[in-house]
C-alpha atoms as a PDB file:
ATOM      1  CA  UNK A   1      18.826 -33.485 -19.491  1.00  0.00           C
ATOM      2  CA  UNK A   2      19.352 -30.065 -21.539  1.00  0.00           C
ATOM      3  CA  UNK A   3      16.865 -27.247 -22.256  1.00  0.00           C
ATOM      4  CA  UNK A   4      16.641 -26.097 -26.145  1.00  0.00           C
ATOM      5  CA  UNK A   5      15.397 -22.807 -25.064  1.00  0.00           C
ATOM      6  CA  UNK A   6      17.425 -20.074 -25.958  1.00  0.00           C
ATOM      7  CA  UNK A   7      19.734 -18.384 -23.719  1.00  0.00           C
ATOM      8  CA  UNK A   8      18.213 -14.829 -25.066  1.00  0.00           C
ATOM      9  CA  UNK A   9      14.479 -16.416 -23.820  1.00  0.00           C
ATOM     10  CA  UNK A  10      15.663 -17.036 -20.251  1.00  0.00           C
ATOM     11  CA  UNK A  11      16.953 -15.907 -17.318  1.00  0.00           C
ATOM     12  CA  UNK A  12      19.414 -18.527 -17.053  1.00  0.00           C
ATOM     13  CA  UNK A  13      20.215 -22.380 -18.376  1.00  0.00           C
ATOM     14  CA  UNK A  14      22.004 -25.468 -16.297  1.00  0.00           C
ATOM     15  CA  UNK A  15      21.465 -29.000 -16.802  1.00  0.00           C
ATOM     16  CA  UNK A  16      19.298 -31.172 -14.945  1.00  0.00           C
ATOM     17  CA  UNK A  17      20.578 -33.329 -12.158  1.00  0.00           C
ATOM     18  CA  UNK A  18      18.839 -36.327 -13.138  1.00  0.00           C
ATOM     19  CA  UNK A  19      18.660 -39.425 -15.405  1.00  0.00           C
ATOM     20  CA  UNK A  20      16.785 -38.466 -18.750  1.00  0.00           C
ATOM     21  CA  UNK A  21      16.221 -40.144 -21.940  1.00  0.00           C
ATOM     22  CA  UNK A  22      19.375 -39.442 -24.555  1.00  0.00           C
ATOM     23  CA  UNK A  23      18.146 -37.800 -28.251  1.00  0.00           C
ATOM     24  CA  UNK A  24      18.118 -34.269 -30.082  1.00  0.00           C
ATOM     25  CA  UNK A  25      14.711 -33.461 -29.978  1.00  0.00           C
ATOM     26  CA  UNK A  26      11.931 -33.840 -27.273  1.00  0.00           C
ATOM     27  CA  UNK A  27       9.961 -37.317 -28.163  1.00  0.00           C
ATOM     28  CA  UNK A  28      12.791 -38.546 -30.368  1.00  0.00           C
ATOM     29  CA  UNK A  29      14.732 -40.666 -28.027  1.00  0.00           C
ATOM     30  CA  UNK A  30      17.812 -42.924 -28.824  1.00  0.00           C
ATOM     31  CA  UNK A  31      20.507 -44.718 -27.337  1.00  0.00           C
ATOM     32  CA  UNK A  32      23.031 -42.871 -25.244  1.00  0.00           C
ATOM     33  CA  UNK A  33      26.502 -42.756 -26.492  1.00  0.00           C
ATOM     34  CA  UNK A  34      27.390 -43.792 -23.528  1.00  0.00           C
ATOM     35  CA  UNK A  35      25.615 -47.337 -23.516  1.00  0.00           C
ATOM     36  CA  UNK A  36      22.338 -47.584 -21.905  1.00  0.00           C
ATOM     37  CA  UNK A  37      18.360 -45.672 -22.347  1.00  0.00           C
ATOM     38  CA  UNK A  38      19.538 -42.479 -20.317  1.00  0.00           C
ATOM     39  CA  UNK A  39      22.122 -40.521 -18.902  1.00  0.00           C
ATOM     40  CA  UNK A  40      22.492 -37.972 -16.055  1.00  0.00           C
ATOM     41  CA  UNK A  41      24.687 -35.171 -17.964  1.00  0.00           C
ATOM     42  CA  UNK A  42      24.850 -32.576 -14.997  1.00  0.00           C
ATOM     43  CA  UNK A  43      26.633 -35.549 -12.963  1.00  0.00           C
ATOM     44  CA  UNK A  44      28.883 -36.724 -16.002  1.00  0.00           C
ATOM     45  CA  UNK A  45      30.379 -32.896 -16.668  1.00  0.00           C
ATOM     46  CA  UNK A  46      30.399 -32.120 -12.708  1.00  0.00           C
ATOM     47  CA  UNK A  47      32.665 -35.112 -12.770  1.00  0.00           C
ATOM     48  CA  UNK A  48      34.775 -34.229 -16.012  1.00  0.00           C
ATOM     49  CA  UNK A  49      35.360 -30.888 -14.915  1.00  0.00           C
ATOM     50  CA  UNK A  50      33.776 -29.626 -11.627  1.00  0.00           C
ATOM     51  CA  UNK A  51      31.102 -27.275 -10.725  1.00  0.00           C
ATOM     52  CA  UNK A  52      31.135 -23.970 -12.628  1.00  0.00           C
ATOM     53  CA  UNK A  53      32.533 -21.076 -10.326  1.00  0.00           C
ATOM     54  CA  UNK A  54      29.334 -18.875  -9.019  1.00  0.00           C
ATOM     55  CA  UNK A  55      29.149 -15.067  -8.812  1.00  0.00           C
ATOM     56  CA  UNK A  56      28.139 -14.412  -5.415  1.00  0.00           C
ATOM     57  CA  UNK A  57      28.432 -10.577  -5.135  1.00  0.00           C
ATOM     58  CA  UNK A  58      24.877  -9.357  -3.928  1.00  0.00           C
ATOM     59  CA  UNK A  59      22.686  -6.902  -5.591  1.00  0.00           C
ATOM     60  CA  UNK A  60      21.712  -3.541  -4.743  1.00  0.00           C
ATOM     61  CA  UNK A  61      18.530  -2.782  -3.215  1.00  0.00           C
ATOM     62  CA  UNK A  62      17.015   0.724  -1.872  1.00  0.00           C
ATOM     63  CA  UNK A  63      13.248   1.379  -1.420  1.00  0.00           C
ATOM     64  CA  UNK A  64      12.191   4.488  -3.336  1.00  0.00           C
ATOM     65  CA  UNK A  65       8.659   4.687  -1.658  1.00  0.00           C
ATOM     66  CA  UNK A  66       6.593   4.120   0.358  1.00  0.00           C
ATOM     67  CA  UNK A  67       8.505   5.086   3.239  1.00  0.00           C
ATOM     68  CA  UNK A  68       9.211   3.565   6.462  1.00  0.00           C
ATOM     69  CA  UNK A  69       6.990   3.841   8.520  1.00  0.00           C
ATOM     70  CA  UNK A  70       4.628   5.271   5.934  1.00  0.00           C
ATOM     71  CA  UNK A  71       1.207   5.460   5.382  1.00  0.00           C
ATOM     72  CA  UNK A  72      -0.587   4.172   2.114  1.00  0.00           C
ATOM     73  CA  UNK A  73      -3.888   3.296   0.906  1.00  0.00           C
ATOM     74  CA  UNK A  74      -5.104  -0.433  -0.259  1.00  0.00           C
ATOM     75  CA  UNK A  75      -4.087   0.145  -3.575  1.00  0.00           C
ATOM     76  CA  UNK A  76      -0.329   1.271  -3.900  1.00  0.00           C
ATOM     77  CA  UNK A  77       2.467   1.220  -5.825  1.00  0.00           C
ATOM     78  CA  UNK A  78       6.239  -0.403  -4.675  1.00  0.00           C
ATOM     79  CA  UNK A  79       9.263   1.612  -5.920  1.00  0.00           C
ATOM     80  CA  UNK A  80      12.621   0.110  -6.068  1.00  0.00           C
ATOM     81  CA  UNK A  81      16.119   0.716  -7.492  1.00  0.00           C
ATOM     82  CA  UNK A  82      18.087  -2.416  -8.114  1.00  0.00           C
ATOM     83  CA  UNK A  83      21.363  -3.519  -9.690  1.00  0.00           C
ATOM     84  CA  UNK A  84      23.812  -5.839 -10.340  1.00  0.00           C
ATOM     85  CA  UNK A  85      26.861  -6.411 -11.958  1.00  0.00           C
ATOM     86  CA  UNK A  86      26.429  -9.658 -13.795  1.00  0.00           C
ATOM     87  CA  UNK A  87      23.059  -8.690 -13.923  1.00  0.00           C
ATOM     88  CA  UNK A  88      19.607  -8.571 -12.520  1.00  0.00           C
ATOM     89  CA  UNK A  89      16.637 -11.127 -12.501  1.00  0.00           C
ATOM     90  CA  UNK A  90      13.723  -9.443 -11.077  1.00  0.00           C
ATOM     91  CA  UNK A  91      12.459  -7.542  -7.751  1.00  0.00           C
ATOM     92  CA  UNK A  92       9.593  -9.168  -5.619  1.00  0.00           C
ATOM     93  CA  UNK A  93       7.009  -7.465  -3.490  1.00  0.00           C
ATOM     94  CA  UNK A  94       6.004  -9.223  -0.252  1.00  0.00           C
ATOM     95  CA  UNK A  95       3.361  -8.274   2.210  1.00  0.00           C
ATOM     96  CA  UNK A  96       3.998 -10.253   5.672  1.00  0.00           C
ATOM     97  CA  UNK A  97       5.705 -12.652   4.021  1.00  0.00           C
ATOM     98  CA  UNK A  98       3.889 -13.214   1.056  1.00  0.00           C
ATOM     99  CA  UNK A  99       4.441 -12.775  -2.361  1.00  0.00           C
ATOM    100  CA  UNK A 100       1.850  -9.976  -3.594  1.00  0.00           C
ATOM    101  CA  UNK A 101       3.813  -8.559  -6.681  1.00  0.00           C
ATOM    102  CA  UNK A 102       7.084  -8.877  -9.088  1.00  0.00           C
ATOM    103  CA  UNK A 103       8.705  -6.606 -11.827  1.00  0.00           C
ATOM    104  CA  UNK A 104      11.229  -8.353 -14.097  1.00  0.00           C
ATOM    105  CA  UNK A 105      11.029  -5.552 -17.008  1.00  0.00           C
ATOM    106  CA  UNK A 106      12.579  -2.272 -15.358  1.00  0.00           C
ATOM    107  CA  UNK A 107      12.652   0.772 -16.565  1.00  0.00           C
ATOM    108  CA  UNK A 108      16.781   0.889 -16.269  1.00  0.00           C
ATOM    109  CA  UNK A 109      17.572   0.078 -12.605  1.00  0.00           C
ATOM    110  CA  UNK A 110      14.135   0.962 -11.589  1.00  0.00           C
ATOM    111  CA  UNK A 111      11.289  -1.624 -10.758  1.00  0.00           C
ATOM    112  CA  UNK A 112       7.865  -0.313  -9.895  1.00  0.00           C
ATOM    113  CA  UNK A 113       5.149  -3.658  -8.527  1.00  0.00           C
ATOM    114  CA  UNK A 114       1.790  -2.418  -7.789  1.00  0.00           C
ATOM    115  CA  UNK A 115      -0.367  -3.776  -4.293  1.00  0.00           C
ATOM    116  CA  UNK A 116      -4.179  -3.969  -4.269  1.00  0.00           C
ATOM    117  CA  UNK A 117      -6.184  -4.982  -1.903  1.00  0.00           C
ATOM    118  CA  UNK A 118      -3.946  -4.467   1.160  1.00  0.00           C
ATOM    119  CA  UNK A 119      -6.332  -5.011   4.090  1.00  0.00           C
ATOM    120  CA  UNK A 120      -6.283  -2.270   6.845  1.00  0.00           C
ATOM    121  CA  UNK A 121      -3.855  -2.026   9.087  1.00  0.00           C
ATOM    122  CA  UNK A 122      -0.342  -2.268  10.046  1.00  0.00           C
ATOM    123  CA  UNK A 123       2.158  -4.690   7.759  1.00  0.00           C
ATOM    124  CA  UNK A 124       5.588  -6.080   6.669  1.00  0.00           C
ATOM    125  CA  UNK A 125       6.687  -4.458   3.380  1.00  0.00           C
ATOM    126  CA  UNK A 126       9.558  -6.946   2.286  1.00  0.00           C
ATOM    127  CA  UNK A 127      11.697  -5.724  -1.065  1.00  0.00           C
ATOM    128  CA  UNK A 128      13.762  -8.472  -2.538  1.00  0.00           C
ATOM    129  CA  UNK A 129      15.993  -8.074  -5.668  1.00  0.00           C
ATOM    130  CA  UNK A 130      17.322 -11.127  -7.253  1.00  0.00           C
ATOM    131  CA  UNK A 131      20.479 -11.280  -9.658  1.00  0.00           C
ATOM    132  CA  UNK A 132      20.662 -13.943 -12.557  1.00  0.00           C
ATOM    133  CA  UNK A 133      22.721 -16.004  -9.973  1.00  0.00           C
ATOM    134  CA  UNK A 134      20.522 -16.529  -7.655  1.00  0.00           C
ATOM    135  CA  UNK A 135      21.819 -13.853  -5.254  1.00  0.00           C
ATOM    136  CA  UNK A 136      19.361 -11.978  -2.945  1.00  0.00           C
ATOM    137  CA  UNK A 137      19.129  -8.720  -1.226  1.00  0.00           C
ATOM    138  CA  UNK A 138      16.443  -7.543   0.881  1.00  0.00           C
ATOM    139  CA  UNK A 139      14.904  -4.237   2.379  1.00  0.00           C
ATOM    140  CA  UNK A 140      12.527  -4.897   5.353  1.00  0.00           C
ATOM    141  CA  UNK A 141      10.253  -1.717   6.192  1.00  0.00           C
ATOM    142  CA  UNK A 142       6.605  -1.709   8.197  1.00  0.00           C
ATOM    143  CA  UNK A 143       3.668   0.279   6.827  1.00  0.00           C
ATOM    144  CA  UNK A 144       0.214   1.370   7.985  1.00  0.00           C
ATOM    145  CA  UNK A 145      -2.125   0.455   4.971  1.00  0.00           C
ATOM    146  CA  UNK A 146      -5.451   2.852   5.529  1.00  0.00           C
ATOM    147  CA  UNK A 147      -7.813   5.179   3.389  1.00  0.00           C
ATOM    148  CA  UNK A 148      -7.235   8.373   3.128  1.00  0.00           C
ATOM    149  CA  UNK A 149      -8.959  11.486   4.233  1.00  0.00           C
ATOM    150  CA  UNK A 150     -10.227  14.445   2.446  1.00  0.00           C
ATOM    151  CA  UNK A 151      -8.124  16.696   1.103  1.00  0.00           C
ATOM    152  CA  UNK A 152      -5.363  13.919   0.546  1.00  0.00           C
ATOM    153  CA  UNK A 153      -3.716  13.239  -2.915  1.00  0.00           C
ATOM    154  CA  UNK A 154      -5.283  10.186  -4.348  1.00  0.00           C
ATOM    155  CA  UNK A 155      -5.111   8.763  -8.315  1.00  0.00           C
ATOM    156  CA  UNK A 156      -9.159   6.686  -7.382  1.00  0.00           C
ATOM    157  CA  UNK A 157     -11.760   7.013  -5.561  1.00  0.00           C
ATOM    158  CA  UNK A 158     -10.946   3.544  -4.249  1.00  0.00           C
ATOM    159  CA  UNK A 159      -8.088   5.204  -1.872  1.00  0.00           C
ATOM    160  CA  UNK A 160     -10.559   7.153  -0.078  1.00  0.00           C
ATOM    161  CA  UNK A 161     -12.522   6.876   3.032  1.00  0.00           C
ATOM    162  CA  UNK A 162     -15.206   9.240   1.418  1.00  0.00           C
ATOM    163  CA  UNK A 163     -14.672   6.616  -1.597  1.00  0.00           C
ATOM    164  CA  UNK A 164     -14.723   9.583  -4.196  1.00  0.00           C
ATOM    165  CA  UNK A 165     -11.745  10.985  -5.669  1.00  0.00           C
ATOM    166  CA  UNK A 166     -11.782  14.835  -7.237  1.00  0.00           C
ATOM    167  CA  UNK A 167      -9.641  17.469  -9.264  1.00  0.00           C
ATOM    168  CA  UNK A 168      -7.520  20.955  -7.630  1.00  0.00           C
ATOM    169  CA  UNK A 169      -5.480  23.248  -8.475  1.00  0.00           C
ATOM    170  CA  UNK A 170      -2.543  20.871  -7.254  1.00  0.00           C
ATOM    171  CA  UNK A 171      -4.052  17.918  -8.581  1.00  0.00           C
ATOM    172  CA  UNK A 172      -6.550  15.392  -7.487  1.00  0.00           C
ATOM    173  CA  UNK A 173      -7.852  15.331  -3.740  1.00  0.00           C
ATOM    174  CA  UNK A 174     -10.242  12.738  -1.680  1.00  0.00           C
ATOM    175  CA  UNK A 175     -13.273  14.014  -1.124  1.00  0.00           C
ATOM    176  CA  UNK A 176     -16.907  12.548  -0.457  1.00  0.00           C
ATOM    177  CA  UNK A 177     -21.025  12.731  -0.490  1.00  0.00           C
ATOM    178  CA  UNK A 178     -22.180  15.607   2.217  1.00  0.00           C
ATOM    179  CA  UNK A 179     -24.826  17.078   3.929  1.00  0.00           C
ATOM    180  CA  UNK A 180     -24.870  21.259   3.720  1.00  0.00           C
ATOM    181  CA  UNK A 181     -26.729  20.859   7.132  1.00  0.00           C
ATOM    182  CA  UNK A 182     -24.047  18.584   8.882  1.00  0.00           C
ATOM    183  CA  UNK A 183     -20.269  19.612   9.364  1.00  0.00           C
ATOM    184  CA  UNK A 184     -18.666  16.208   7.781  1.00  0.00           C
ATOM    185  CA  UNK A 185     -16.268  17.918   5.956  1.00  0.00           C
ATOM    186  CA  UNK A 186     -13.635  18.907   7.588  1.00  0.00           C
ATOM    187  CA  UNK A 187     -11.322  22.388   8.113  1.00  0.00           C
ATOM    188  CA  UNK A 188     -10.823  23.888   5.028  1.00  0.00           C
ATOM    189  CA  UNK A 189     -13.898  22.150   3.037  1.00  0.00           C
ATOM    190  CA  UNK A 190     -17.105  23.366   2.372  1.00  0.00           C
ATOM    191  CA  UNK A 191     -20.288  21.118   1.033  1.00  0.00           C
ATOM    192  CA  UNK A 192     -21.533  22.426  -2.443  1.00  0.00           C
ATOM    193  CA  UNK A 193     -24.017  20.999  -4.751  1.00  0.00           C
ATOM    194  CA  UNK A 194     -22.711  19.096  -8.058  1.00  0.00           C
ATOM    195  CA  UNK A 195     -24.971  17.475  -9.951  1.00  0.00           C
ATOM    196  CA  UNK A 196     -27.678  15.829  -7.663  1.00  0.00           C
ATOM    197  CA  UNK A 197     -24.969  15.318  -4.989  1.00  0.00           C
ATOM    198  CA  UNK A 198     -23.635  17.058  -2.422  1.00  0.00           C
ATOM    199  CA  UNK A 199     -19.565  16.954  -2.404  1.00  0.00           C
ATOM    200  CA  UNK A 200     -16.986  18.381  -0.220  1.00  0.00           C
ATOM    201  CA  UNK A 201     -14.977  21.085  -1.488  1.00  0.00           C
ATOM    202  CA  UNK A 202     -11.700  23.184  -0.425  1.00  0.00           C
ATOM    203  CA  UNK A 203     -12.433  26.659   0.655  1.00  0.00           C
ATOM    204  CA  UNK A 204     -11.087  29.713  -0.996  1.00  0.00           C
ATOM    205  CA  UNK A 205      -7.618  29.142   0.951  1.00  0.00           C
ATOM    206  CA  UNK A 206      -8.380  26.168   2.054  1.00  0.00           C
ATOM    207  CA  UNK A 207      -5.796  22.827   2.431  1.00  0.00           C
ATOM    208  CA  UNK A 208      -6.217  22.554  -1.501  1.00  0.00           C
ATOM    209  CA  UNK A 209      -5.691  25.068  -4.192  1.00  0.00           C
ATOM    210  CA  UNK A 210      -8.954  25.237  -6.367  1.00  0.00           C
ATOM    211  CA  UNK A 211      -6.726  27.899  -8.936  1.00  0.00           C
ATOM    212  CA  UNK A 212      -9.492  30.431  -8.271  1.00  0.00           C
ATOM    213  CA  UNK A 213     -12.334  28.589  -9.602  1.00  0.00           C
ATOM    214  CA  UNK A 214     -15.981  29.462  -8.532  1.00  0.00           C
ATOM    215  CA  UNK A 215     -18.121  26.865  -6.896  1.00  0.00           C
ATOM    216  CA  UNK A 216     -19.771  26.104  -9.745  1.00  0.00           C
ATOM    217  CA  UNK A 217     -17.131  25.428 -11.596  1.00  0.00           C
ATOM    218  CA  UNK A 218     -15.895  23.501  -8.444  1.00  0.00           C
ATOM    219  CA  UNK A 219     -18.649  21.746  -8.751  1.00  0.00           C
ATOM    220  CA  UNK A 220     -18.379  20.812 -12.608  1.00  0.00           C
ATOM    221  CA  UNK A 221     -15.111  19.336 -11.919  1.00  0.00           C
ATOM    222  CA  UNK A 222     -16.455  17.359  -9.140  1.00  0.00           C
ATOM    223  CA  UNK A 223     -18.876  15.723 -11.001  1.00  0.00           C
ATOM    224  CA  UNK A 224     -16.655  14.945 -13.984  1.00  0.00           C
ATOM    225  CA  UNK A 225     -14.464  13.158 -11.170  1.00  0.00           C
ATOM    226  CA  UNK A 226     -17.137  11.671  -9.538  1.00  0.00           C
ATOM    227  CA  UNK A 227     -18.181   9.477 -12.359  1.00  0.00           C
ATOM    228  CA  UNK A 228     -14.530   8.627 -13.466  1.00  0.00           C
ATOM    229  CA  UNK A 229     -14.245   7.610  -9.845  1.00  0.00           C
ATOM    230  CA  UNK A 230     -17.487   5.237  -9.691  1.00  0.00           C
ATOM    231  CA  UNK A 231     -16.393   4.006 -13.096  1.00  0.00           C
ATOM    232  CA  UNK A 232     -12.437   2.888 -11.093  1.00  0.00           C
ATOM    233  CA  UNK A 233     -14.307   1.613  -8.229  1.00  0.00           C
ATOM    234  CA  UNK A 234     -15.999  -0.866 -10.282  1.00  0.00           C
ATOM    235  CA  UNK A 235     -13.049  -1.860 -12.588  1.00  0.00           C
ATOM    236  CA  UNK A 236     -11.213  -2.876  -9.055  1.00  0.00           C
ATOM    237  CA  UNK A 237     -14.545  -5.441  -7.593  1.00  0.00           C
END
C-alpha cells in the first residue's frame, strides 16, 4: 500500500506492511501485476533491496523556561530549543506523563507549547523533541504549579491568588479585592479605592514601580485592568 500525499504535506512517507488492493487511485482497484487481488509492496522491495539505512543521530533538546525546580502558575507557557540535522518533527509537552501540549511550527529552532489548567501542586515537566526519523530526546525537570501572590508578574488575572491582574511601572502585577480596614495586602501595598472596589496597590517605593503615578491614577489603571482581567477569566471557564 502507498500514500498519494505529497512528500511537501507530510512529515514523512513509507509503505505499508500489509496486503492492499493493487490500482492508481483510491476505489479504483485492479489486478496486481504480480498475479492475484493484492500485494504487500513494503515486503516485496524489503526483499528486492533491503531496509532503507536510518539516521539515528538524536536531536537537540534544552529547556528555555520554566526552570527546574521552578515555580509557575496554572496557565504557563513551555520554552524549548530543538534541532536536528536531517531535520525536526515536532516538540511535545508532558505533564506526569501525559501529553498536555505540542509545537510542530517553530519559530527557527524555537518551540513554545502553552499549559492550562495545571492543577496545584508539585509535577513532572517532560520535554521531548522528535526528528523526522523517529529519533527522540528528552529533558526531565519537576515544577511547583501554584498562583501567584501580589506583587508578582502575571499576563491574567487567572494566575493570581487575588484572581485580578493590574498595570506598573515595570509591567503588570497580581493584585486583588481589599478591605482599607484589614491588612490583606501585604509589605509594600496599600488598599485604595478604584471604581466601587477596593484594590491593592504598591506603595510609593514599594516592591513595584508605579512610575510616580498618584493614587488616583493608580486607581484608574486598576480598574482598566480589572475588567480586562474578569473579561480573561471568563474566556479560560
Amino acid at each position: 500500500m502507498m500514500s498519494y500525499v505529497l512528500v511537501a504535506q507530510t512529515t514523512s512517507k513509507s509503505f505499508v506492511d500489509q496486503a492492499s488492493a493493487c490500482g492508481v487511485r483510491p476505489g479504483q482497484e485492479q489486478g496486481c501485476s504480480c498475479g492475484g487481488a493484492d500485494t504487500n509492496s513494503a515486503m516485496r522491495l524489503g526483499s528486492a533491496l533491503g531496509p532503507r539505512a536510518t539516521e539515528s543521530n538524536l536531536p537537540t533538546i534544552q529547556v528555555l523556561s520554566p526552570a527546574s525546580d521552578g515555580r509557575v502558575a496554572p496557565l504557563f507557557t513551555v520554552e524549548a530549543s530543538a534541532t536536528d540535522g536531517e531535520g525536526m518533527a515536532d516538540v511535545l509537552i508532558y505533564l506526569d506523563g501525559i501529553v498536555v501540549g505540542i509545537d510542530g511550527s517553530p519559530d527557527g529552532d524555537r518551540y513554545d507549547v502553552t499549559v492550562n489548567g495545571a492543577s496545584i501542586g508539585g509535577h513532572m515537566l517532560g520535554v521531548v523533541a522528535r526528528d523526522l526519523a523517529g529519533n527522540t530526546a528528552r529533558v526531565d525537570l519537576p515544577i511547583t504549579v501554584a498562583l501567584r501572590d501580589n506583587g508578582d508578574s502575571c499576563e491574567s488575572g487567572a494566575q493570581c491568588a487575588g484572581g485580578q491582574c493590574a498595570a506598573g511601572g515595570d509591567g503588570n502585577f497580581c493584585t486583588q479585592v481589599c478591605d482599607p480596614g484589614a491588612s490583606v495586602c501585604g509589605d509594600g501595598f496599600e488598599c485604595i479605592a478604584a471604581g466601587d472596589l477596593n484594590l491593592c496597590a504598591p506603595e510609593a517605593g514599594g516592591c513595584c514601580s508605579t512610575g510616580g503615578r498618584s493614587a488616583s491614577e493608580l486607581a484608574g489603571m486598576l480598574v482598566l485592568l480589572l475588567v480586562v482581567g474578569v473579561v480573561g477569566l471568563r474566556r479560560r471557564r
